[in-house]
N, C-alpha and C. Protein backbone atom coordinates (compact mmCIF):
# COMPACT_ATOMS: atom_id res chain seq x y z
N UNK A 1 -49.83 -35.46 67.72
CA UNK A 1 -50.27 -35.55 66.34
C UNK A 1 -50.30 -34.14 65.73
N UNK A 2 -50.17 -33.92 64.74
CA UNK A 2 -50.00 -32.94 63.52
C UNK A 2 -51.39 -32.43 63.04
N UNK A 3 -51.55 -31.13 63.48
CA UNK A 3 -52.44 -30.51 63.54
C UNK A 3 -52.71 -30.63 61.82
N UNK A 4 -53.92 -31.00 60.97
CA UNK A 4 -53.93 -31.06 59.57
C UNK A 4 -54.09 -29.76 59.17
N UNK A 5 -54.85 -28.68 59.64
CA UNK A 5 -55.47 -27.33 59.05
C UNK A 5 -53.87 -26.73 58.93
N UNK A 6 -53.02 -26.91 59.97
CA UNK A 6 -51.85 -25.90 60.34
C UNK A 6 -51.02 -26.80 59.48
N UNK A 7 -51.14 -27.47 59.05
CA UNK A 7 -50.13 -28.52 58.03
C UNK A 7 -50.23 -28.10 56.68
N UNK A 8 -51.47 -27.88 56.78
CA UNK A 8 -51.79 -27.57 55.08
C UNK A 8 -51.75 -26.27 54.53
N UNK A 9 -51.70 -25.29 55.69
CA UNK A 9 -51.30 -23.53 55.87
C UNK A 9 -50.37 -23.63 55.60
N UNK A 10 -49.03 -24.36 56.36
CA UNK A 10 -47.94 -24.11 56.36
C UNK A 10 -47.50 -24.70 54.81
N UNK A 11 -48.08 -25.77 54.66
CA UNK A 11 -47.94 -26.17 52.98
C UNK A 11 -48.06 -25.26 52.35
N UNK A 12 -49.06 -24.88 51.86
CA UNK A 12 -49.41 -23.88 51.07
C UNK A 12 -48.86 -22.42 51.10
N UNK A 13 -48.82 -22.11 52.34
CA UNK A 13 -47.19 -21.00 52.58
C UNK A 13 -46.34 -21.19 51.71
N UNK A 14 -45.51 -22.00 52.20
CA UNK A 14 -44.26 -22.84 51.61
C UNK A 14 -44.18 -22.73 49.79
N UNK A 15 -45.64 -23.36 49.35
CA UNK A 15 -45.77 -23.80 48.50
C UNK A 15 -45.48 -22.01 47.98
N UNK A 16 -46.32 -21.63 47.89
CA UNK A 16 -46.68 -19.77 47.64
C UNK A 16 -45.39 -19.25 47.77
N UNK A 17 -45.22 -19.10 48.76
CA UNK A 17 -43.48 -19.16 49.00
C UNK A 17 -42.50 -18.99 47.62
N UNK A 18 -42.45 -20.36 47.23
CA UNK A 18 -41.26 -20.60 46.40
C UNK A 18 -41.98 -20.14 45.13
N UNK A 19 -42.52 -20.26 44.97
CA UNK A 19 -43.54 -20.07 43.54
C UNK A 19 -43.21 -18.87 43.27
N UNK A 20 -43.61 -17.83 44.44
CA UNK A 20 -43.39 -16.02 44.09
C UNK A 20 -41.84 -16.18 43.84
N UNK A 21 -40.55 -16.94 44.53
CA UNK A 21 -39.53 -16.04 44.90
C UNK A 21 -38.35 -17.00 43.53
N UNK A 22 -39.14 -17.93 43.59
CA UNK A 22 -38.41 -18.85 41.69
C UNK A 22 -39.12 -17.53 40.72
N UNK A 23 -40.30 -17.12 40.45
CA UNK A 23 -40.56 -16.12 39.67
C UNK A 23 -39.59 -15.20 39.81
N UNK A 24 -39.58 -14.43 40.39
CA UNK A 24 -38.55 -13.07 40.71
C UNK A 24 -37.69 -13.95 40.50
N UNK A 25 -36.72 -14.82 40.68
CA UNK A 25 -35.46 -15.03 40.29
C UNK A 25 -35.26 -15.98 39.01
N UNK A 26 -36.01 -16.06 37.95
CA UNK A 26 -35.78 -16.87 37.26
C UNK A 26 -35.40 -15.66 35.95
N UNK A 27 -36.04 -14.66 36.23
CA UNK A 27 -35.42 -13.97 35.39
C UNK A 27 -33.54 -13.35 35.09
N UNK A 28 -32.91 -14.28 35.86
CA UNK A 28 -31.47 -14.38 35.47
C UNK A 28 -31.04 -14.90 34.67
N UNK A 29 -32.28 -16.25 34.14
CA UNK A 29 -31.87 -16.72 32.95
C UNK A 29 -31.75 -16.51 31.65
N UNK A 30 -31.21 -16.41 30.52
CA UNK A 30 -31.40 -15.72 29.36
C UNK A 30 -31.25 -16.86 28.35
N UNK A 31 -31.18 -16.40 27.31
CA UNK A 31 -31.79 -17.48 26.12
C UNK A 31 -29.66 -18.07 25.85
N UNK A 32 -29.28 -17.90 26.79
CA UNK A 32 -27.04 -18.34 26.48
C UNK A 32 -27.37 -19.48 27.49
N UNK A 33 -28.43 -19.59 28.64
CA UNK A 33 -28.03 -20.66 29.31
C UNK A 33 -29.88 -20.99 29.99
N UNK A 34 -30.31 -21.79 30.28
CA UNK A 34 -31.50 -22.28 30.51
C UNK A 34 -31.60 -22.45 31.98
N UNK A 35 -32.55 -22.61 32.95
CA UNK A 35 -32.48 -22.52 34.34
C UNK A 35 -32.23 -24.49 34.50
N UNK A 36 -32.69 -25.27 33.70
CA UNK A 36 -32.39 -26.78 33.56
C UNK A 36 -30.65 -26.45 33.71
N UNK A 37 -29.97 -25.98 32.62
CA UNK A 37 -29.21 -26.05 32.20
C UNK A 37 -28.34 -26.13 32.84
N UNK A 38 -28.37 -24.54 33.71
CA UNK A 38 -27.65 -23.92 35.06
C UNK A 38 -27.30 -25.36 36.07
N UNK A 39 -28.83 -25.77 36.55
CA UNK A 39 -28.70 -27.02 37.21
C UNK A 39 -27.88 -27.63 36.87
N UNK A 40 -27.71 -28.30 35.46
CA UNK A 40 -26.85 -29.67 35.70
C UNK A 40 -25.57 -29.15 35.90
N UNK A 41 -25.08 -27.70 35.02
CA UNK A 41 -23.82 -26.89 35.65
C UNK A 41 -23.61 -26.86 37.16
N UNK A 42 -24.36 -26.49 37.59
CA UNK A 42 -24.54 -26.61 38.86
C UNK A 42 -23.84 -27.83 39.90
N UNK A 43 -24.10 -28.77 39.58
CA UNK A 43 -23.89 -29.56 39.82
C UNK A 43 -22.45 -30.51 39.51
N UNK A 44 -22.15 -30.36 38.27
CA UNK A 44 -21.21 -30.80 37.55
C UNK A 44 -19.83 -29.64 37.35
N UNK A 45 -19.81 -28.30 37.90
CA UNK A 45 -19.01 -27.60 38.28
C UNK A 45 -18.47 -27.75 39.97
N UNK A 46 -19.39 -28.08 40.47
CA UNK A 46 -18.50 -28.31 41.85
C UNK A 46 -18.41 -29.75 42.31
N UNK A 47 -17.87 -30.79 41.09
CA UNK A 47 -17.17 -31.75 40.96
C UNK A 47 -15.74 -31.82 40.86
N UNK A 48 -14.89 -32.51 41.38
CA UNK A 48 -13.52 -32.49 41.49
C UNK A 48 -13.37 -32.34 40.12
N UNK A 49 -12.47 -31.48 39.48
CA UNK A 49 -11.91 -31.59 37.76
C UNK A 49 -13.01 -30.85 36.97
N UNK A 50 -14.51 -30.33 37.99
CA UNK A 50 -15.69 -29.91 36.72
C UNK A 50 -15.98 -31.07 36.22
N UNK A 51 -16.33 -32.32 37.01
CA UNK A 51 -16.74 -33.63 36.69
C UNK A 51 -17.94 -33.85 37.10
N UNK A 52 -19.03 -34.65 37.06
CA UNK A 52 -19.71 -35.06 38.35
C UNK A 52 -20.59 -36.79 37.09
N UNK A 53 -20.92 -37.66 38.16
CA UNK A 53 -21.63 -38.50 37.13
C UNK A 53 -23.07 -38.32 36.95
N UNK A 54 -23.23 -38.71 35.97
CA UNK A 54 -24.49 -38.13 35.44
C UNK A 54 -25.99 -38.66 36.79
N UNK A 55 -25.44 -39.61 37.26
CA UNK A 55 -26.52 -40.50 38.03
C UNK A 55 -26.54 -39.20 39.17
N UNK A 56 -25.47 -38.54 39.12
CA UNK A 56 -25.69 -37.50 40.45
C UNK A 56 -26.41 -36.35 40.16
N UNK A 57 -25.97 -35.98 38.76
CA UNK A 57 -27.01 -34.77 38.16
C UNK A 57 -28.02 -34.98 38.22
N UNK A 58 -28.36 -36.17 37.77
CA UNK A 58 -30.67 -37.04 37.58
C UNK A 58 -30.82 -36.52 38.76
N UNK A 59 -29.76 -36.97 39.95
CA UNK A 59 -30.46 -36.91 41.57
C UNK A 59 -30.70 -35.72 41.73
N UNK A 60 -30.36 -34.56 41.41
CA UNK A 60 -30.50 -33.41 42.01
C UNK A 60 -31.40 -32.47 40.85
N UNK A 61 -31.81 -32.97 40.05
CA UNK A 61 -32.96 -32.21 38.50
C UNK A 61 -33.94 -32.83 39.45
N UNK A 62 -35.13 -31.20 39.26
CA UNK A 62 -36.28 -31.76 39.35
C UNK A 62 -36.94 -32.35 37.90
N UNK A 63 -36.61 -33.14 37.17
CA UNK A 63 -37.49 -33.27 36.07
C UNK A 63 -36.73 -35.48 35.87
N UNK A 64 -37.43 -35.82 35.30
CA UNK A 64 -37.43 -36.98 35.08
C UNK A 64 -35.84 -37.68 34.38
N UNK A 65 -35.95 -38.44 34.66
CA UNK A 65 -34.16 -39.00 33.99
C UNK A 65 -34.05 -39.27 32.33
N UNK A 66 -35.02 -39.66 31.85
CA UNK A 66 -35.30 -39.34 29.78
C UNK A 66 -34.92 -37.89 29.93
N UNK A 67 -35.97 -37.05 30.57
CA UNK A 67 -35.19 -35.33 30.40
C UNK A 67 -34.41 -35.22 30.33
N UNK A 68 -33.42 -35.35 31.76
CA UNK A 68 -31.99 -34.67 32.21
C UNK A 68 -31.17 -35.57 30.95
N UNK A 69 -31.36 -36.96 30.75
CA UNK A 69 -30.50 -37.46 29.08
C UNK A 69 -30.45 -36.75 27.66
N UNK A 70 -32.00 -36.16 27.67
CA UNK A 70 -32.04 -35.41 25.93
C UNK A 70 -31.44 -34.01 26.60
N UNK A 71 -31.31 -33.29 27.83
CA UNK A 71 -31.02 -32.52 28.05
C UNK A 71 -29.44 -32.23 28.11
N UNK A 72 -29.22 -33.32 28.67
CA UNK A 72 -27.28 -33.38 28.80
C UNK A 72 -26.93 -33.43 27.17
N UNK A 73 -27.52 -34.31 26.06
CA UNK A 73 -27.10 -34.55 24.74
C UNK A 73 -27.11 -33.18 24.16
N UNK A 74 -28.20 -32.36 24.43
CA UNK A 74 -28.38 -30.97 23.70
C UNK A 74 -27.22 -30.19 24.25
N UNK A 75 -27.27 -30.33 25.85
CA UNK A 75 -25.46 -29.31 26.05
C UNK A 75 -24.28 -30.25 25.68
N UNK A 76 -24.22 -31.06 25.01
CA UNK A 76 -22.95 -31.58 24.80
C UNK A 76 -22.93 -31.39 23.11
N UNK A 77 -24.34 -31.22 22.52
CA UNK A 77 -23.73 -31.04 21.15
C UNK A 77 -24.19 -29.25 21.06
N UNK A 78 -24.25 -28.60 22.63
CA UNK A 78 -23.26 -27.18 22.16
C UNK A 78 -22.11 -26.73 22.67
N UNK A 79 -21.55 -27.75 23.04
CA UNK A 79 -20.29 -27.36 23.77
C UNK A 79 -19.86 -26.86 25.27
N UNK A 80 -21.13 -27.14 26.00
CA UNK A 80 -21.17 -26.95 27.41
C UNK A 80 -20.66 -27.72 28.33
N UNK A 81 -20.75 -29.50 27.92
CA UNK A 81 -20.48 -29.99 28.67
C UNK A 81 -19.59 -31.32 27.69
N UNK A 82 -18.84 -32.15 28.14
CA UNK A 82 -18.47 -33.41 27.31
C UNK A 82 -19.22 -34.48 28.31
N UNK A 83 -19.47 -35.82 27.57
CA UNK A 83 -19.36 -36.78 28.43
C UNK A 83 -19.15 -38.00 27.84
N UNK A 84 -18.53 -38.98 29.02
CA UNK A 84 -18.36 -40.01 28.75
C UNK A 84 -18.34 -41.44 29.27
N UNK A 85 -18.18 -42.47 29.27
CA UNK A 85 -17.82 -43.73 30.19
C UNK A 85 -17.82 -43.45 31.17
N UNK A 86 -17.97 -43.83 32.45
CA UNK A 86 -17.62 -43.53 33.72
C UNK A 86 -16.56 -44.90 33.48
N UNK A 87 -15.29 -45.13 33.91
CA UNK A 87 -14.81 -45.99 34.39
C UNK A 87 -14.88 -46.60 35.21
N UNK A 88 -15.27 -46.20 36.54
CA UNK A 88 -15.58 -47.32 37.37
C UNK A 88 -17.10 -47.95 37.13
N UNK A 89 -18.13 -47.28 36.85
CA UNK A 89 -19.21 -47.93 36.54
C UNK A 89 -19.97 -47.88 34.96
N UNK A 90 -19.59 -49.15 34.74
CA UNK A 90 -19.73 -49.29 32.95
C UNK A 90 -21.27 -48.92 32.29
N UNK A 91 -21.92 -48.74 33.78
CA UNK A 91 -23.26 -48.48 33.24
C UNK A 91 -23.42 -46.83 32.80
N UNK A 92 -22.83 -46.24 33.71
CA UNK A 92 -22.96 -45.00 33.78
C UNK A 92 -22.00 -43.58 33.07
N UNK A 93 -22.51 -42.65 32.60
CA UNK A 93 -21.36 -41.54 32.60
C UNK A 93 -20.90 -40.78 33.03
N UNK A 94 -20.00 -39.86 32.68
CA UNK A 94 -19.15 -38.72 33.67
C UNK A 94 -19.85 -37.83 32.61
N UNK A 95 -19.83 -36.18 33.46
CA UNK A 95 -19.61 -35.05 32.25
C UNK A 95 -18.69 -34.46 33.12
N UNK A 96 -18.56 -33.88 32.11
CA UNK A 96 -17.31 -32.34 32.32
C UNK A 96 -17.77 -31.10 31.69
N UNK A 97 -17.42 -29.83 32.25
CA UNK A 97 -18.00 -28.62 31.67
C UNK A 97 -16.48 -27.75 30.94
N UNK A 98 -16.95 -27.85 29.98
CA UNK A 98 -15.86 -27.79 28.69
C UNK A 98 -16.05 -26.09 29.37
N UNK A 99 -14.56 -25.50 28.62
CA UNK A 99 -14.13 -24.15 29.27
C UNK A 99 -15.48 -23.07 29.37
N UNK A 100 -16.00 -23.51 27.93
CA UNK A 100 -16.84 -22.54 27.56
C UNK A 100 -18.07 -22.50 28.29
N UNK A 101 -18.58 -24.17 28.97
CA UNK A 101 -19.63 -24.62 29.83
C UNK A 101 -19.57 -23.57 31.15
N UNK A 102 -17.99 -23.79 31.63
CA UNK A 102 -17.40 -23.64 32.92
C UNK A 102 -17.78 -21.76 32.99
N UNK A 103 -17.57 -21.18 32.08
CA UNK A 103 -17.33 -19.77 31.60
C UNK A 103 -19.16 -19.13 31.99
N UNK A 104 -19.58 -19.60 31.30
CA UNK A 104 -20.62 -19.32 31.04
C UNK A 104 -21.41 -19.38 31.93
N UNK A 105 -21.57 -20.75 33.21
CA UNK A 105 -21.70 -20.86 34.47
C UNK A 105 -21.42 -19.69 35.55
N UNK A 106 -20.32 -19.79 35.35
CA UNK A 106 -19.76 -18.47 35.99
C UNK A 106 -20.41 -16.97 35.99
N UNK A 107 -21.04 -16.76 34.65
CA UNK A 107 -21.31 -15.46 34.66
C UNK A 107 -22.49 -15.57 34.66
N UNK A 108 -23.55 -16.40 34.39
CA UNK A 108 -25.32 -16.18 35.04
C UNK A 108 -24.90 -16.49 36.62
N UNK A 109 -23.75 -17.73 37.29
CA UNK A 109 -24.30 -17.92 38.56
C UNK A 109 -23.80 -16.25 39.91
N UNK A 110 -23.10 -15.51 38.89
CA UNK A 110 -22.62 -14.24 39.80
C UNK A 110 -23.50 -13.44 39.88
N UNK A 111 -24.57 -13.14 39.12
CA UNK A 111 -25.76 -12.48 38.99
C UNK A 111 -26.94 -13.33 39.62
N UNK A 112 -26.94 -14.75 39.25
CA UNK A 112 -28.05 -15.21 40.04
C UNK A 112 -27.77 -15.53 41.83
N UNK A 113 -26.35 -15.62 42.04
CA UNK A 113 -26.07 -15.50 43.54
C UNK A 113 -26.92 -14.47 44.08
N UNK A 114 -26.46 -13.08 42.81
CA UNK A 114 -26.75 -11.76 43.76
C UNK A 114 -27.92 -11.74 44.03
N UNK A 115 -29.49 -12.14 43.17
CA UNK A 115 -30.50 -12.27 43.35
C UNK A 115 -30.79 -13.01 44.63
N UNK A 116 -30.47 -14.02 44.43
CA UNK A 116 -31.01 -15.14 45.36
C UNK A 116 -30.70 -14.29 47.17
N UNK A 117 -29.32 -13.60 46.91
CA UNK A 117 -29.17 -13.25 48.55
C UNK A 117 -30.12 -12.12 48.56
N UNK A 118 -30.11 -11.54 48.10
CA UNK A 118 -30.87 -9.85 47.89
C UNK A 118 -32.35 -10.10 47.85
N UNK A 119 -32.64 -11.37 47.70
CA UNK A 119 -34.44 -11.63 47.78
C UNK A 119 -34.52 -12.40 49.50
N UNK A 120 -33.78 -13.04 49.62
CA UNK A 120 -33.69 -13.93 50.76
C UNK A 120 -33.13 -12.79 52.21
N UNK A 121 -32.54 -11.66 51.81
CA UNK A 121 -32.06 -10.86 52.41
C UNK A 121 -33.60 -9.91 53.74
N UNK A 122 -34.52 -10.63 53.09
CA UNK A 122 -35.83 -10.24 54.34
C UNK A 122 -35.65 -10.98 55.70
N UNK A 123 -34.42 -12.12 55.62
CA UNK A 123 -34.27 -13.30 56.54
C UNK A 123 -33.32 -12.70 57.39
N UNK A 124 -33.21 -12.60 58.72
CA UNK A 124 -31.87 -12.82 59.25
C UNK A 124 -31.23 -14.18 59.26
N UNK A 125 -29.38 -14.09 59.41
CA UNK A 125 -28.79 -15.37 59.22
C UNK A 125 -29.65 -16.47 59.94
N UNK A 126 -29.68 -16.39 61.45
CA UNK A 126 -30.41 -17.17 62.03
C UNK A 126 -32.03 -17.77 61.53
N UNK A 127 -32.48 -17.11 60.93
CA UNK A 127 -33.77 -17.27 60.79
C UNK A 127 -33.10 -18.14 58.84
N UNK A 128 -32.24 -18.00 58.19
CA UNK A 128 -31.83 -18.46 56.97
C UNK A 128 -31.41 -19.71 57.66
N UNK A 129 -30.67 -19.61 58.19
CA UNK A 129 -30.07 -21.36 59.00
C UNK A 129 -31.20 -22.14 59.04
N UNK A 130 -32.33 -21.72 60.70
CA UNK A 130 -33.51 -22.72 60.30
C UNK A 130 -34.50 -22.70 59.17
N UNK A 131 -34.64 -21.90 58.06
CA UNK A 131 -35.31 -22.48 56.96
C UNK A 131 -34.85 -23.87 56.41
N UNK A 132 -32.98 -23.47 56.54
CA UNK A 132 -32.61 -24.74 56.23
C UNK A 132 -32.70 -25.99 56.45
N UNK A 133 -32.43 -25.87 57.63
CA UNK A 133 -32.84 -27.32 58.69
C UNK A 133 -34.26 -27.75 58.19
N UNK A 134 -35.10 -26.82 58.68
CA UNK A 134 -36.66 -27.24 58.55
C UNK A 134 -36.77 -28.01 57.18
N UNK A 135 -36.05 -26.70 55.94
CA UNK A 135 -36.46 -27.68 54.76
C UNK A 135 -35.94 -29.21 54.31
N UNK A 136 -35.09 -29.27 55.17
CA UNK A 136 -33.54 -30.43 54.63
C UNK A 136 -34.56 -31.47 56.01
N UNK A 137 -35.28 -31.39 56.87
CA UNK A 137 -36.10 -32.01 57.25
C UNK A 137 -37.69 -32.35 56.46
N UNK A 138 -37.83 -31.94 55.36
CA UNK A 138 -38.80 -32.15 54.60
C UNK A 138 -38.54 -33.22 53.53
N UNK A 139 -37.41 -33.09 53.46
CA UNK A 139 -36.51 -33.86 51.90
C UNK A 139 -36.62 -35.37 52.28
N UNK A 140 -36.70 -36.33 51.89
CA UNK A 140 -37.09 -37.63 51.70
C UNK A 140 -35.00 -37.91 52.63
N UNK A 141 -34.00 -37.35 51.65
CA UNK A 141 -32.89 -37.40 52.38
C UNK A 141 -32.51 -36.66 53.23
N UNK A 142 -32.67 -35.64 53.04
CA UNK A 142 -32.51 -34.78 54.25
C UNK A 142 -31.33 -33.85 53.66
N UNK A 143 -31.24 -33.82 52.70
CA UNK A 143 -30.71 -32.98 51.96
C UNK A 143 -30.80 -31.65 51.94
């Protein structure tokens, strides 16, 4: 059984953790692209074509599925992303990250790469591997 005191340390680590190291890195974002924003780029850039369906973007936003919808409508009426029908599923849509989406992605995620390694860089590889595991063992999927 699972020690509770050492459960709730390590929680609260964890928790403390990400809290300090999203601070320090959120400042990559600037008022051309939003850290939401990045996400659904994120996501919808390393889709075959700069595609991805929207049901896959919801899955991977931390914020509610009404959000990630008024959120996708606001980048599509600035030109970040298009979307449309999914063809195979009539319920659902595709986006795409229009050149300028794709562009723009590109140049916060080369600066926010550099952050993210250069903060994480206290880790050796080995010790970066099992954060991974451990955390992708926390995830409901395992993601």
């Amino acid at each position: 059984m699972t020690d509770r005191r050492l459960a709730i340390a390590a929680w609260e680590s964890l928790f403390r953790a990400q809290h300090e190291v999203f601070a320090e890195i959120s400042t990559d974002f600037d008022d051309a692209l939003s850290q939401a924003e990045y996400d659904v780029l994120l996501t919808v850039t390393r889709g075959e074509n700069l595609t991805a369906r929207l049901r896959d973007v919801t899955a991977n936003m931390l914020i509610s599925q009404p959000s990630v919808s008024r959120l996708v409508d606001r980048m599509v009426a600035r030109g970040l992303i298009t979307k449309c029908a999914d063809p195979v599923d009539g319920r659902g849509a595709l986006l795409t990250a229009t050149d300028e989406g794709a562009a723009l992605f590109r140049r916060i995620a080369a600066g926010h790469g550099k952050a993210i390694a250069e903060r994480m860089s206290v880790l050796s590889d080995d010790e970066l591997a099992q954060l991974r595991a451990l955390t992708a063992k926390l995830r409901p999927r395992g993601r």
